[in-house]
PDB file of N, CA and C in Angstrom:
ATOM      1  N   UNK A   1      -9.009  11.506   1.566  1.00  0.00           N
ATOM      2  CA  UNK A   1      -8.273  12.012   2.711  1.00  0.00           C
ATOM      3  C   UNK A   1      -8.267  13.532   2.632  1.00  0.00           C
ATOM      4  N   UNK A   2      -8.629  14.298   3.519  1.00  0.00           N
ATOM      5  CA  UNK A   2      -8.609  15.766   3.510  1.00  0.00           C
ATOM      6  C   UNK A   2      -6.878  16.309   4.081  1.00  0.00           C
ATOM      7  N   UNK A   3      -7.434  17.479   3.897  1.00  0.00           N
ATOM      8  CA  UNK A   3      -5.529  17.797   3.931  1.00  0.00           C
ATOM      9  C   UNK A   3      -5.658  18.042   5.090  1.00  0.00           C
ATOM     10  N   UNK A   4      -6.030  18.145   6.252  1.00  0.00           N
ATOM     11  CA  UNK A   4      -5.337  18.069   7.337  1.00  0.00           C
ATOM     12  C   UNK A   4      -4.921  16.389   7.893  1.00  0.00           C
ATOM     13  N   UNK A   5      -5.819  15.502   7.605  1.00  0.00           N
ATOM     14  CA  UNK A   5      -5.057  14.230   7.587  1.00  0.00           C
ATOM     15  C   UNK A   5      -3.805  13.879   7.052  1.00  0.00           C
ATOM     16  N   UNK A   6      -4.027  14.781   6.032  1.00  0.00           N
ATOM     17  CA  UNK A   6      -2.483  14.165   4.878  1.00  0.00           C
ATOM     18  C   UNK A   6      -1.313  15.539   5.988  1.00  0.00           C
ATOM     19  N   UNK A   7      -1.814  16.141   6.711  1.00  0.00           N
ATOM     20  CA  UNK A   7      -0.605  16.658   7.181  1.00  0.00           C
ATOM     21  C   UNK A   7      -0.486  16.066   8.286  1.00  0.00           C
ATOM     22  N   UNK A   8      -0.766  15.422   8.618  1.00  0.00           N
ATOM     23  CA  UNK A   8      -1.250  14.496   9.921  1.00  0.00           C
ATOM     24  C   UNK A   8       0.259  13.649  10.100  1.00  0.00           C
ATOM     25  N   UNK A   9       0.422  12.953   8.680  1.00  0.00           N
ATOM     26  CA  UNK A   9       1.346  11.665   8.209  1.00  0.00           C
ATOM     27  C   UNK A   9       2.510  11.997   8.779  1.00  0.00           C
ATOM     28  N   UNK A  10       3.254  10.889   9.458  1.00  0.00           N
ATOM     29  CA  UNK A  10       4.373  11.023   9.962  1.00  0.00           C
ATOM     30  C   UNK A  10       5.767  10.884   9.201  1.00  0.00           C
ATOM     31  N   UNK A  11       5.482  10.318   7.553  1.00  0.00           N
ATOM     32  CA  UNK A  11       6.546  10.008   6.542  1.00  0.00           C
ATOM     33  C   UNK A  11       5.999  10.457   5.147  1.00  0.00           C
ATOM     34  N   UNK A  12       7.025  10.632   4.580  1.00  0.00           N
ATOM     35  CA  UNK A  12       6.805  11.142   3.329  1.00  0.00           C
ATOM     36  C   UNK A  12       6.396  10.582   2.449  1.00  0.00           C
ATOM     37  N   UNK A  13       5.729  10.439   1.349  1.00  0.00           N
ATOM     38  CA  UNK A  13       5.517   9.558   0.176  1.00  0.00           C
ATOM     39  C   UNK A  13       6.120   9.697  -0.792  1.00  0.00           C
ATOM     40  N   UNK A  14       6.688   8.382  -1.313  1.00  0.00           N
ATOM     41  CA  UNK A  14       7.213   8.451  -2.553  1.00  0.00           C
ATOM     42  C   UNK A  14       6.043   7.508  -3.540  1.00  0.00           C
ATOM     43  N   UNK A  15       6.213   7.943  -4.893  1.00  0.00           N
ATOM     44  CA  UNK A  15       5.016   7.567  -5.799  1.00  0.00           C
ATOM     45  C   UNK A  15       5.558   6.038  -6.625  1.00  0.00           C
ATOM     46  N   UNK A  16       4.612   5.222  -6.950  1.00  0.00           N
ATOM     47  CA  UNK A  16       5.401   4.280  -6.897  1.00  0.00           C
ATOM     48  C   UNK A  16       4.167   3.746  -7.949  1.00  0.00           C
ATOM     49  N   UNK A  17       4.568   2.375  -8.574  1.00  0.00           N
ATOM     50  CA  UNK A  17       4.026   2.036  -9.433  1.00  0.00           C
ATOM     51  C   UNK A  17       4.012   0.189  -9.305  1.00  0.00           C
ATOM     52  N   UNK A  18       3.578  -0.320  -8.392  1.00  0.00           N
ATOM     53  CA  UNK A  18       3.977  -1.947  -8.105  1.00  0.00           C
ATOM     54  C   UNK A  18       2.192  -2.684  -7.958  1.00  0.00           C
ATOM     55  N   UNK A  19       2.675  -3.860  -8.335  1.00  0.00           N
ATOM     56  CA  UNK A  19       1.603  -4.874  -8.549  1.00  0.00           C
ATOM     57  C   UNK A  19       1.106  -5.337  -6.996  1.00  0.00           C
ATOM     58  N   UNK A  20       0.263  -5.572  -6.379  1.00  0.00           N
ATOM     59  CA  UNK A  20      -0.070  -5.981  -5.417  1.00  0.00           C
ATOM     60  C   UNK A  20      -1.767  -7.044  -5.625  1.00  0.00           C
ATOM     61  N   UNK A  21      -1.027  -8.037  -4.310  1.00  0.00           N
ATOM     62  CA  UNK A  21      -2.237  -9.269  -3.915  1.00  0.00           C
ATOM     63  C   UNK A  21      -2.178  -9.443  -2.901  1.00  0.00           C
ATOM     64  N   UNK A  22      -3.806  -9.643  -2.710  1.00  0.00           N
ATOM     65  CA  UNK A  22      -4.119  -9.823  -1.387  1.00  0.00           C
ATOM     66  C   UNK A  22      -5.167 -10.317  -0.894  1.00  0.00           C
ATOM     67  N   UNK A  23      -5.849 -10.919  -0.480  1.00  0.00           N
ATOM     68  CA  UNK A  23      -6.952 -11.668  -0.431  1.00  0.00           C
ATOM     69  C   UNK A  23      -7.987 -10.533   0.255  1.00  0.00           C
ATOM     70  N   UNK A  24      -9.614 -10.816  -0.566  1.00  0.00           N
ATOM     71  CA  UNK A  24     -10.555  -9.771   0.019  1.00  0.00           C
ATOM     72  C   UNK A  24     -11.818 -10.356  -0.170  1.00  0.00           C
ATOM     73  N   UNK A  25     -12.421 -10.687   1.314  1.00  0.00           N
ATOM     74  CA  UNK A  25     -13.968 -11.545   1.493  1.00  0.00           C
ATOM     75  C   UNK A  25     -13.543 -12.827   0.732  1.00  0.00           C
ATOM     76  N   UNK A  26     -12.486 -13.337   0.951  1.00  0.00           N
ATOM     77  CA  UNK A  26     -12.329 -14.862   0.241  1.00  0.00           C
ATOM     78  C   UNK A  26     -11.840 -15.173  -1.477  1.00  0.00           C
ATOM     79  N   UNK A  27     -11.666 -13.701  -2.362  1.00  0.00           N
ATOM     80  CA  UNK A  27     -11.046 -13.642  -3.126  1.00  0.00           C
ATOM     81  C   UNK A  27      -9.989 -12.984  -3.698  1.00  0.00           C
ATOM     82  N   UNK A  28      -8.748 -13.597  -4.503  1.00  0.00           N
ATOM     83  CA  UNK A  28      -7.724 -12.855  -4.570  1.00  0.00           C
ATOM     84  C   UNK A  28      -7.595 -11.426  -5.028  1.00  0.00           C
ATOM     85  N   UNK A  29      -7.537 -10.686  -4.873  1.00  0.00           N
ATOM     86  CA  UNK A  29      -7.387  -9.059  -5.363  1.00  0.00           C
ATOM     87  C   UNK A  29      -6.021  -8.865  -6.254  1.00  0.00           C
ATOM     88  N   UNK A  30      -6.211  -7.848  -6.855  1.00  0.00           N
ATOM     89  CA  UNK A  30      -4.740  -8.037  -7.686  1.00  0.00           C
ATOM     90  C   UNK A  30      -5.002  -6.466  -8.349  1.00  0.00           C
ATOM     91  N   UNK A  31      -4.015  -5.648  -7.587  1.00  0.00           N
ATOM     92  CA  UNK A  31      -4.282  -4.083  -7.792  1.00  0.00           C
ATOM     93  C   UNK A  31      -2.880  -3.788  -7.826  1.00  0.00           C
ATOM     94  N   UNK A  32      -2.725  -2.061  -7.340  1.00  0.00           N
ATOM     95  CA  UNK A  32      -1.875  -1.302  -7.662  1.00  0.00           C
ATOM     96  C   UNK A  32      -1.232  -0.320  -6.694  1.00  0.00           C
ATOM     97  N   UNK A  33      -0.067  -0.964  -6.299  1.00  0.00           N
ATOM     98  CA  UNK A  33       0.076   0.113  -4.954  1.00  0.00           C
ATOM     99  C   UNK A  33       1.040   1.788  -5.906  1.00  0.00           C
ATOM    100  N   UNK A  34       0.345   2.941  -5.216  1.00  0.00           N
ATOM    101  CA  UNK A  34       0.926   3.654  -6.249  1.00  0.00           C
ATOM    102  C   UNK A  34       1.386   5.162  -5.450  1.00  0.00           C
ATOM    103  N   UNK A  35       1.598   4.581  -3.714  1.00  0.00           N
ATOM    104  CA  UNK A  35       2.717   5.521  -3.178  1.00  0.00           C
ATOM    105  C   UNK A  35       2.826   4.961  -2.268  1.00  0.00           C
ATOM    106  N   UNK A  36       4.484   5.306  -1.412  1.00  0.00           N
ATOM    107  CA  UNK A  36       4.605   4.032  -0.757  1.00  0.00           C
ATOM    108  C   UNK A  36       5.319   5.292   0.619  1.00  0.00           C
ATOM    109  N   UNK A  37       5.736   4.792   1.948  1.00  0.00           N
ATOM    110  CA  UNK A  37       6.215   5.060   2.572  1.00  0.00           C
ATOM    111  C   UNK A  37       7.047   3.889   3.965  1.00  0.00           C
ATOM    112  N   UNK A  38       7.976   4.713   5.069  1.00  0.00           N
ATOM    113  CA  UNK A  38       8.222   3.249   5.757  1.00  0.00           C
ATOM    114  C   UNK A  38       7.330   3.081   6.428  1.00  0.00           C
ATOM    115  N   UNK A  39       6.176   3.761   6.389  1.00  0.00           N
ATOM    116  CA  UNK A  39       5.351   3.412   7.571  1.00  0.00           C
ATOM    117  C   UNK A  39       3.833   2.902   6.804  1.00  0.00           C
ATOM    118  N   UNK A  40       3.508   3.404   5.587  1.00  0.00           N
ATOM    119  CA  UNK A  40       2.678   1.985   5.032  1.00  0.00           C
ATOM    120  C   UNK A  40       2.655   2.532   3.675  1.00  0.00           C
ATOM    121  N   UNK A  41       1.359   2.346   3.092  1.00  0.00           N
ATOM    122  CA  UNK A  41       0.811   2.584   1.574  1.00  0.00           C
ATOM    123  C   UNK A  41      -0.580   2.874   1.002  1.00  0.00           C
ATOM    124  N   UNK A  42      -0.088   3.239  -0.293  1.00  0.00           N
ATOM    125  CA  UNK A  42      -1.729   3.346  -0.692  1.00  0.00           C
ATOM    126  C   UNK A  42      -1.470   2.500  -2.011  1.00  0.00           C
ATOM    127  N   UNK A  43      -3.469   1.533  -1.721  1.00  0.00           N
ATOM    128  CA  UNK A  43      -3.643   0.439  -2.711  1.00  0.00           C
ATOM    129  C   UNK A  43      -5.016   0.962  -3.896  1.00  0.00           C
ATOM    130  N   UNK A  44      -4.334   1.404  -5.055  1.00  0.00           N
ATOM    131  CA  UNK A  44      -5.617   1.618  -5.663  1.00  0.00           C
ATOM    132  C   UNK A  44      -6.478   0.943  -6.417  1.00  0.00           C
ATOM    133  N   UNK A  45      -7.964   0.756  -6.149  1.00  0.00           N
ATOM    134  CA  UNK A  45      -8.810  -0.197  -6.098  1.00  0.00           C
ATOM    135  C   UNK A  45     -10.051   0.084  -6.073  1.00  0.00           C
ATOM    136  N   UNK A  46     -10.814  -0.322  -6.375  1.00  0.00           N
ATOM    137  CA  UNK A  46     -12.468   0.039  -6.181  1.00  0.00           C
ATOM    138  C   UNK A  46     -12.993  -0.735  -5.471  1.00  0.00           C
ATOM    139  N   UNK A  47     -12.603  -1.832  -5.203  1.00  0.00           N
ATOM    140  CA  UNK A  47     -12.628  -2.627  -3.761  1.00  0.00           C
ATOM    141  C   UNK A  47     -12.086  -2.334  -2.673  1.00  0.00           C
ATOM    142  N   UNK A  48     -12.047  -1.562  -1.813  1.00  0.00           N
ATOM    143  CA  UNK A  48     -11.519  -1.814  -0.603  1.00  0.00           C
ATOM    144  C   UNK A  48     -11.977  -2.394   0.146  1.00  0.00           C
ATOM    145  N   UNK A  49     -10.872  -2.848   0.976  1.00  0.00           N
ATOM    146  CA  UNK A  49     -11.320  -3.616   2.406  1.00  0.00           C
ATOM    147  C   UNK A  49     -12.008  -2.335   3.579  1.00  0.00           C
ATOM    148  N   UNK A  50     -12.437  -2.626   4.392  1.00  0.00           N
ATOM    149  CA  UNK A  50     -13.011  -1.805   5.517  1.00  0.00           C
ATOM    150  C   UNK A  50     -12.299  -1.494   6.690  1.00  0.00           C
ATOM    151  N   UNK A  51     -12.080  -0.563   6.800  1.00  0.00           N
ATOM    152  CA  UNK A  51     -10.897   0.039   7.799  1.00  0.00           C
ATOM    153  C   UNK A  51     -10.370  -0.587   9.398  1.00  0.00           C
ATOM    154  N   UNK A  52      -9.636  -0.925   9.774  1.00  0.00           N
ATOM    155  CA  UNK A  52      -9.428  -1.830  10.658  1.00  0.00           C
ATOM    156  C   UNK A  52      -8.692  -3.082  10.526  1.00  0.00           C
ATOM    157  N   UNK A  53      -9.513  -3.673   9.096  1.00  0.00           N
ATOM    158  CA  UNK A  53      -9.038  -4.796   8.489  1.00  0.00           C
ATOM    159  C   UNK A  53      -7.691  -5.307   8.585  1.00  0.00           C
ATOM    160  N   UNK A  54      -7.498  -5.826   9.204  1.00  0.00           N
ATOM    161  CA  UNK A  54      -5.762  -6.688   8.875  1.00  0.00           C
ATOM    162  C   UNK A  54      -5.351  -7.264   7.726  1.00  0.00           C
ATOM    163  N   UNK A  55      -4.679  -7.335   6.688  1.00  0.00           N
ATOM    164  CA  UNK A  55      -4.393  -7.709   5.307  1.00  0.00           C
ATOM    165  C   UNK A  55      -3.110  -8.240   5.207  1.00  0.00           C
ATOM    166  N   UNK A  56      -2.623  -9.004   4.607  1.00  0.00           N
ATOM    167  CA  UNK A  56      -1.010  -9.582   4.011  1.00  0.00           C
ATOM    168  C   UNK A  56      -0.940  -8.983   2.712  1.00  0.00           C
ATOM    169  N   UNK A  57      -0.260  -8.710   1.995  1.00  0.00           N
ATOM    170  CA  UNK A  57       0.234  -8.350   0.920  1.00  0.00           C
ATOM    171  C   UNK A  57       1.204  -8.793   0.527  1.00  0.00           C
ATOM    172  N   UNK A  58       1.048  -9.213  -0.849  1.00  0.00           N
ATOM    173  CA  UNK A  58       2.261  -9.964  -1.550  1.00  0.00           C
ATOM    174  C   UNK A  58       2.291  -8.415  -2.444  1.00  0.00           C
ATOM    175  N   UNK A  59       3.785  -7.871  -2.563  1.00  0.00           N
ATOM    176  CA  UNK A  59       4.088  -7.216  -3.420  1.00  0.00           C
ATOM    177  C   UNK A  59       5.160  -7.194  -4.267  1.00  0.00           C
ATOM    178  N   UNK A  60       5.004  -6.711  -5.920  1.00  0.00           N
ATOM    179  CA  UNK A  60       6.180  -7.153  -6.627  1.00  0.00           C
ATOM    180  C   UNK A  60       7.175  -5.988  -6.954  1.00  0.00           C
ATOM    181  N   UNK A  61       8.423  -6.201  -6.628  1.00  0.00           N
ATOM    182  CA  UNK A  61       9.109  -4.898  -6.790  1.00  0.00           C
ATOM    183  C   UNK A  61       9.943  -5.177  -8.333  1.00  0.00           C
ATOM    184  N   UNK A  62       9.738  -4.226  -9.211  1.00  0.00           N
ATOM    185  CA  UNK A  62      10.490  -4.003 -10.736  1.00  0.00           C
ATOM    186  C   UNK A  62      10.303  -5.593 -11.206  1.00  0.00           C
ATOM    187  N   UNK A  63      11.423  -5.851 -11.657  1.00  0.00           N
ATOM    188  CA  UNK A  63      11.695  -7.456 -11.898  1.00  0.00           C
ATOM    189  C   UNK A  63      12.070  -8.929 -11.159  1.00  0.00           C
ATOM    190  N   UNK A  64      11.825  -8.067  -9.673  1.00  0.00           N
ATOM    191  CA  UNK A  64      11.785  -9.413  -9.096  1.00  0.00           C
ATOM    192  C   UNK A  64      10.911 -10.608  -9.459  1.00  0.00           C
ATOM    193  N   UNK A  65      11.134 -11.981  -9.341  1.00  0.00           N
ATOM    194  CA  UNK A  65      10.127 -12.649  -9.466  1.00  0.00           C
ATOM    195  C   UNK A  65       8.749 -13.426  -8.438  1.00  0.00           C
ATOM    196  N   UNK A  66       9.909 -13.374  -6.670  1.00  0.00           N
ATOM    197  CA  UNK A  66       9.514 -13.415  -5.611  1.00  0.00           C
ATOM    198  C   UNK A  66       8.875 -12.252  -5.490  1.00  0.00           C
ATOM    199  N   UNK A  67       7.045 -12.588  -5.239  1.00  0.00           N
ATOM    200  CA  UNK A  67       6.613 -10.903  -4.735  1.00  0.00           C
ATOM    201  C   UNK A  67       7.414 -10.820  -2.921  1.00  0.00           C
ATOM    202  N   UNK A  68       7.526  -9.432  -2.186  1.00  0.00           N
ATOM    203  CA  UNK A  68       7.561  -9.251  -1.073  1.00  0.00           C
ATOM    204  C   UNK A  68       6.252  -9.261  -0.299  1.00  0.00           C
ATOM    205  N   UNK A  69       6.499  -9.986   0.996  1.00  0.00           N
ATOM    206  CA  UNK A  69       5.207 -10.163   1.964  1.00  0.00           C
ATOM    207  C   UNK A  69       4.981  -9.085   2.585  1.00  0.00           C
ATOM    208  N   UNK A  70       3.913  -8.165   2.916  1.00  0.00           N
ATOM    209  CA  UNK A  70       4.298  -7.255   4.057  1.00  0.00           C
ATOM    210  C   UNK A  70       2.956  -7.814   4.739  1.00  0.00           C
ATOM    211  N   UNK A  71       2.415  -6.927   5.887  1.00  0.00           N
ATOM    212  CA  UNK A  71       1.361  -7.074   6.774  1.00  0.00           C
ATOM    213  C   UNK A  71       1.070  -5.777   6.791  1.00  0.00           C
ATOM    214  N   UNK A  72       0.139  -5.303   7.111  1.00  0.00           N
ATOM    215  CA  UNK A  72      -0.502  -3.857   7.659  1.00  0.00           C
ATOM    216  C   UNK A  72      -2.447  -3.983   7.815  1.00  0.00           C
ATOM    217  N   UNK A  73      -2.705  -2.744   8.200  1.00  0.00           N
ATOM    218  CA  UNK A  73      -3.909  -2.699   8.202  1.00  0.00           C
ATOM    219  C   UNK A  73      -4.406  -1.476   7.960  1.00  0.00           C
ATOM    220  N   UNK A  74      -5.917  -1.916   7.394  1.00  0.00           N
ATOM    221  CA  UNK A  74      -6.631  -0.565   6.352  1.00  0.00           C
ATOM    222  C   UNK A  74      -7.266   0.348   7.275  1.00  0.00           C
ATOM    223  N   UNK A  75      -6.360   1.727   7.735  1.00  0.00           N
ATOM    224  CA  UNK A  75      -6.660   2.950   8.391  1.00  0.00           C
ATOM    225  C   UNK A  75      -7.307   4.028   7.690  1.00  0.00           C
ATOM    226  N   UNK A  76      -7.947   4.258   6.521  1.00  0.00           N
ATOM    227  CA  UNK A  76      -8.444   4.993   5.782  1.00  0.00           C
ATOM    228  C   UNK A  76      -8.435   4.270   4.237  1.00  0.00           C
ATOM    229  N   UNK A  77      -9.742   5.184   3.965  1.00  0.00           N
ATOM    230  CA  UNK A  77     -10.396   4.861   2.532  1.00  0.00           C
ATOM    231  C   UNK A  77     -10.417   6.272   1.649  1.00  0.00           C
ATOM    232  N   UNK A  78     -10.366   6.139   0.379  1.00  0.00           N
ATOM    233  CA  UNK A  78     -10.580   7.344  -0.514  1.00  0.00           C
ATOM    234  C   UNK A  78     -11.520   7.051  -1.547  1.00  0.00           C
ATOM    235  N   UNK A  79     -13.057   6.933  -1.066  1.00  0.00           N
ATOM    236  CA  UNK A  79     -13.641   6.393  -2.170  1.00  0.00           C
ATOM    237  C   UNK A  79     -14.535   7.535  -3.012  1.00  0.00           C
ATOM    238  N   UNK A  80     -13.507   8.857  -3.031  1.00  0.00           N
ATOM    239  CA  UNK A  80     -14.036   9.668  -4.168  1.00  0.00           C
ATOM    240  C   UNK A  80     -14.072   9.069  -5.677  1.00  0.00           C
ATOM    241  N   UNK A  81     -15.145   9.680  -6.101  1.00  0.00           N
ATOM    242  CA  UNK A  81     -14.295   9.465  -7.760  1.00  0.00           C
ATOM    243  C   UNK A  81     -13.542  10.769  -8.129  1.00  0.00           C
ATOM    244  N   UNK A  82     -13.311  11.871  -7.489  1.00  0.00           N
ATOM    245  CA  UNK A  82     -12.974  12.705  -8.222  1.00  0.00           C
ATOM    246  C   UNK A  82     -11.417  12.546  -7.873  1.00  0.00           C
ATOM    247  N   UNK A  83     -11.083  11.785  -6.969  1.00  0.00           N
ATOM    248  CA  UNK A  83     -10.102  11.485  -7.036  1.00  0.00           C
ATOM    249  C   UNK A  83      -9.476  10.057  -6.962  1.00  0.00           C
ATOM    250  N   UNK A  84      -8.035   9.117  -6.843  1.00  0.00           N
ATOM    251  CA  UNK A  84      -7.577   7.850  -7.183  1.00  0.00           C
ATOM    252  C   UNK A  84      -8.510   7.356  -6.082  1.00  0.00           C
ATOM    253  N   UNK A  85      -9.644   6.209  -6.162  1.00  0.00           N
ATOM    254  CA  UNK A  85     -10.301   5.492  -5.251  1.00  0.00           C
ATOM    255  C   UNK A  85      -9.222   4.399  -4.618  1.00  0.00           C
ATOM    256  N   UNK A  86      -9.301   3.979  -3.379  1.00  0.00           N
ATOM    257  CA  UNK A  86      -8.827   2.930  -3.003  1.00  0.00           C
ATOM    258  C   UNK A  86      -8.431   3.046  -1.306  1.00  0.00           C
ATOM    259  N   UNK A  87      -7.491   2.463  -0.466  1.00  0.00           N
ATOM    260  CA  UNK A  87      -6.977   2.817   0.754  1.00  0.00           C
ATOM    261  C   UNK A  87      -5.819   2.757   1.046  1.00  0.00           C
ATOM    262  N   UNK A  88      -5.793   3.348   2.195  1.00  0.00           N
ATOM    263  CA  UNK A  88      -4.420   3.618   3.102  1.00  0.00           C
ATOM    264  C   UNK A  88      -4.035   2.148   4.214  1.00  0.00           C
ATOM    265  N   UNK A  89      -3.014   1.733   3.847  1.00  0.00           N
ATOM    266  CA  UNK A  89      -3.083   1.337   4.818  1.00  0.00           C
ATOM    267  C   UNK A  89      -1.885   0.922   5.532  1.00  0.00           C
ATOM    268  N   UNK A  90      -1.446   0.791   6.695  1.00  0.00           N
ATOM    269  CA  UNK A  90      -0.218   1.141   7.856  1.00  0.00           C
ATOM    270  C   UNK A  90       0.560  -0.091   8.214  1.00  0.00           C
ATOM    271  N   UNK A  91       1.599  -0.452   8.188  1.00  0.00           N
ATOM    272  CA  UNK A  91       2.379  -1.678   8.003  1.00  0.00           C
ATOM    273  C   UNK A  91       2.372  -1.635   9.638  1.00  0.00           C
ATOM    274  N   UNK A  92       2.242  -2.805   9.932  1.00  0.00           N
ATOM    275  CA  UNK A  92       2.258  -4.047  11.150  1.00  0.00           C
ATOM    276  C   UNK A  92       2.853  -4.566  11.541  1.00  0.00           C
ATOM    277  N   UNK A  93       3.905  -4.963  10.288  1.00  0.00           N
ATOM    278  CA  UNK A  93       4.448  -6.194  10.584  1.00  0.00           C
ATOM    279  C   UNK A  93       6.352  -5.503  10.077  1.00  0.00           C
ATOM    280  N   UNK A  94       7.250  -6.510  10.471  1.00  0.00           N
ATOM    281  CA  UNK A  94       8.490  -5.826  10.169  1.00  0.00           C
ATOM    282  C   UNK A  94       8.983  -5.720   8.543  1.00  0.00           C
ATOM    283  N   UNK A  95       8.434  -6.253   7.754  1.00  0.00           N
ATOM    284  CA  UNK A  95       8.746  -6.280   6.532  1.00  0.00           C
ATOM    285  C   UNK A  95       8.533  -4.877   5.604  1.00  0.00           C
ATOM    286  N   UNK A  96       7.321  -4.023   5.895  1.00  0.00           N
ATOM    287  CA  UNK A  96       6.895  -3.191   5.676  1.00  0.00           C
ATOM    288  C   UNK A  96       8.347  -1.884   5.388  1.00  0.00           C
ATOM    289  N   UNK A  97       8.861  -1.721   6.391  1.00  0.00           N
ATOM    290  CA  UNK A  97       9.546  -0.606   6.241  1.00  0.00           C
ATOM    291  C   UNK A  97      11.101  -1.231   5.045  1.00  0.00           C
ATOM    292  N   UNK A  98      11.140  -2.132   5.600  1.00  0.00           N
ATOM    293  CA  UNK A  98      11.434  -2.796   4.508  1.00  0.00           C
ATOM    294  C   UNK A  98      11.592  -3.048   2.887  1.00  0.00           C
ATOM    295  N   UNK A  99      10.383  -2.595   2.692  1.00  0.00           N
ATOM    296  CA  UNK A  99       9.998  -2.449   1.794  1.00  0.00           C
ATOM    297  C   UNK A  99      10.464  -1.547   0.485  1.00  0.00           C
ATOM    298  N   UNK A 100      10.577  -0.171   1.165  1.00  0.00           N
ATOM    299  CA  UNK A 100      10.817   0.957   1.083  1.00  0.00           C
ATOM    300  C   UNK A 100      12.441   1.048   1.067  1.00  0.00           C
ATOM    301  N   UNK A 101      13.139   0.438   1.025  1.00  0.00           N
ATOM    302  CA  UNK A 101      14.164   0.347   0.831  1.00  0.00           C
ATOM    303  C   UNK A 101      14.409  -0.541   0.136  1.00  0.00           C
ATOM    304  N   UNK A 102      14.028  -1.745  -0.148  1.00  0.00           N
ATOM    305  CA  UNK A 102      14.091  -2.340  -1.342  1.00  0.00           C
ATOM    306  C   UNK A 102      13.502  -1.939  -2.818  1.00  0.00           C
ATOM    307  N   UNK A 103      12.634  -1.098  -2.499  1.00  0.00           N
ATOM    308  CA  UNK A 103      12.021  -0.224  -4.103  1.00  0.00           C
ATOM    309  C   UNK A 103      13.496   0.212  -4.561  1.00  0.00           C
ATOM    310  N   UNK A 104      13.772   1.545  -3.143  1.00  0.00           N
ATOM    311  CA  UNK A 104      14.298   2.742  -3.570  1.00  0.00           C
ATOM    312  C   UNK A 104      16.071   2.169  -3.893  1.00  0.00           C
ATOM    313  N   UNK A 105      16.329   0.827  -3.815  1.00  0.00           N
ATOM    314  CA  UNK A 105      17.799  -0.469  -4.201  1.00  0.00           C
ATOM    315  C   UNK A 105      17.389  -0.186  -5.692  1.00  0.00           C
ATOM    316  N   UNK A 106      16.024  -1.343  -5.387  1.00  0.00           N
ATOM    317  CA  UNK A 106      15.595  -1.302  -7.325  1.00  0.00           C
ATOM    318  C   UNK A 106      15.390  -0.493  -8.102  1.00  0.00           C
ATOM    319  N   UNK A 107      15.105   1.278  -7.742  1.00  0.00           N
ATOM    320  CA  UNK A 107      15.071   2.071  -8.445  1.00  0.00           C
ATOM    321  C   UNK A 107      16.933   2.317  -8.957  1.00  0.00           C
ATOM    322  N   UNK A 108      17.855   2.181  -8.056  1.00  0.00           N
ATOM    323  CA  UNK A 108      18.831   2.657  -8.076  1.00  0.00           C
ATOM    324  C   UNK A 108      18.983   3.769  -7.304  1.00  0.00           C
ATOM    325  N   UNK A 109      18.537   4.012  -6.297  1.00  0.00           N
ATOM    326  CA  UNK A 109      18.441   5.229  -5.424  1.00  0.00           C
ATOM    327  C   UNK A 109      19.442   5.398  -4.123  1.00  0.00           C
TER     328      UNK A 109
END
């Protein structure tokens, strides 16, 4: 993402460290979401899906044991190596913002 995209963003990021699954070309994926916002996330991965893509996500927050569902779709890719490979991608569905407030419960925030 170049920096005028990243000034582009309408919410802030907070950095985050959670397990994520999600199905990709018919197999389960199992990565790392590692900043989050209410309006979506980034999944880091050397797989990405292809931009457009619609995705579900099961994600696990701290010690829950239920992961959280969200929905979104993959609006950008970062497949430098010189920097974290993986994508962006923009919540869809109502759970998403959601989300983001249940971290920042479990952080204690």
């Amino acid at each position: 993402m170049s920096d005028d995209e990243a000034n582009k963003r309408q919410h802030s990021r907070i950095p985050v460290s959670l397990q994520v699954s999600y199905l990709s070309k018919g197999d389960l994926q199992k990565d790392l979401v590692t900043n989050l916002s209410p309006g979506g996330l980034f999944v880091r991965t050397s797989k990405p899906l292809d931009p457009g893509t619609e995705v579900d996500l099961e994600v696990l927050i701290a010690n829950e044991e239920t992961p959280i569902h969200v929905r979104g779709k993959v609006v950008w890719l970062r497949p430098s190596p010189g920097q974290q490979a993986g994508m962006g991608i923009q919540f869809t569905g109502v759970m998403g913002p959601l989300l983001l407030e249940m971290v920042q419960a479990a952080r204690g925030a």
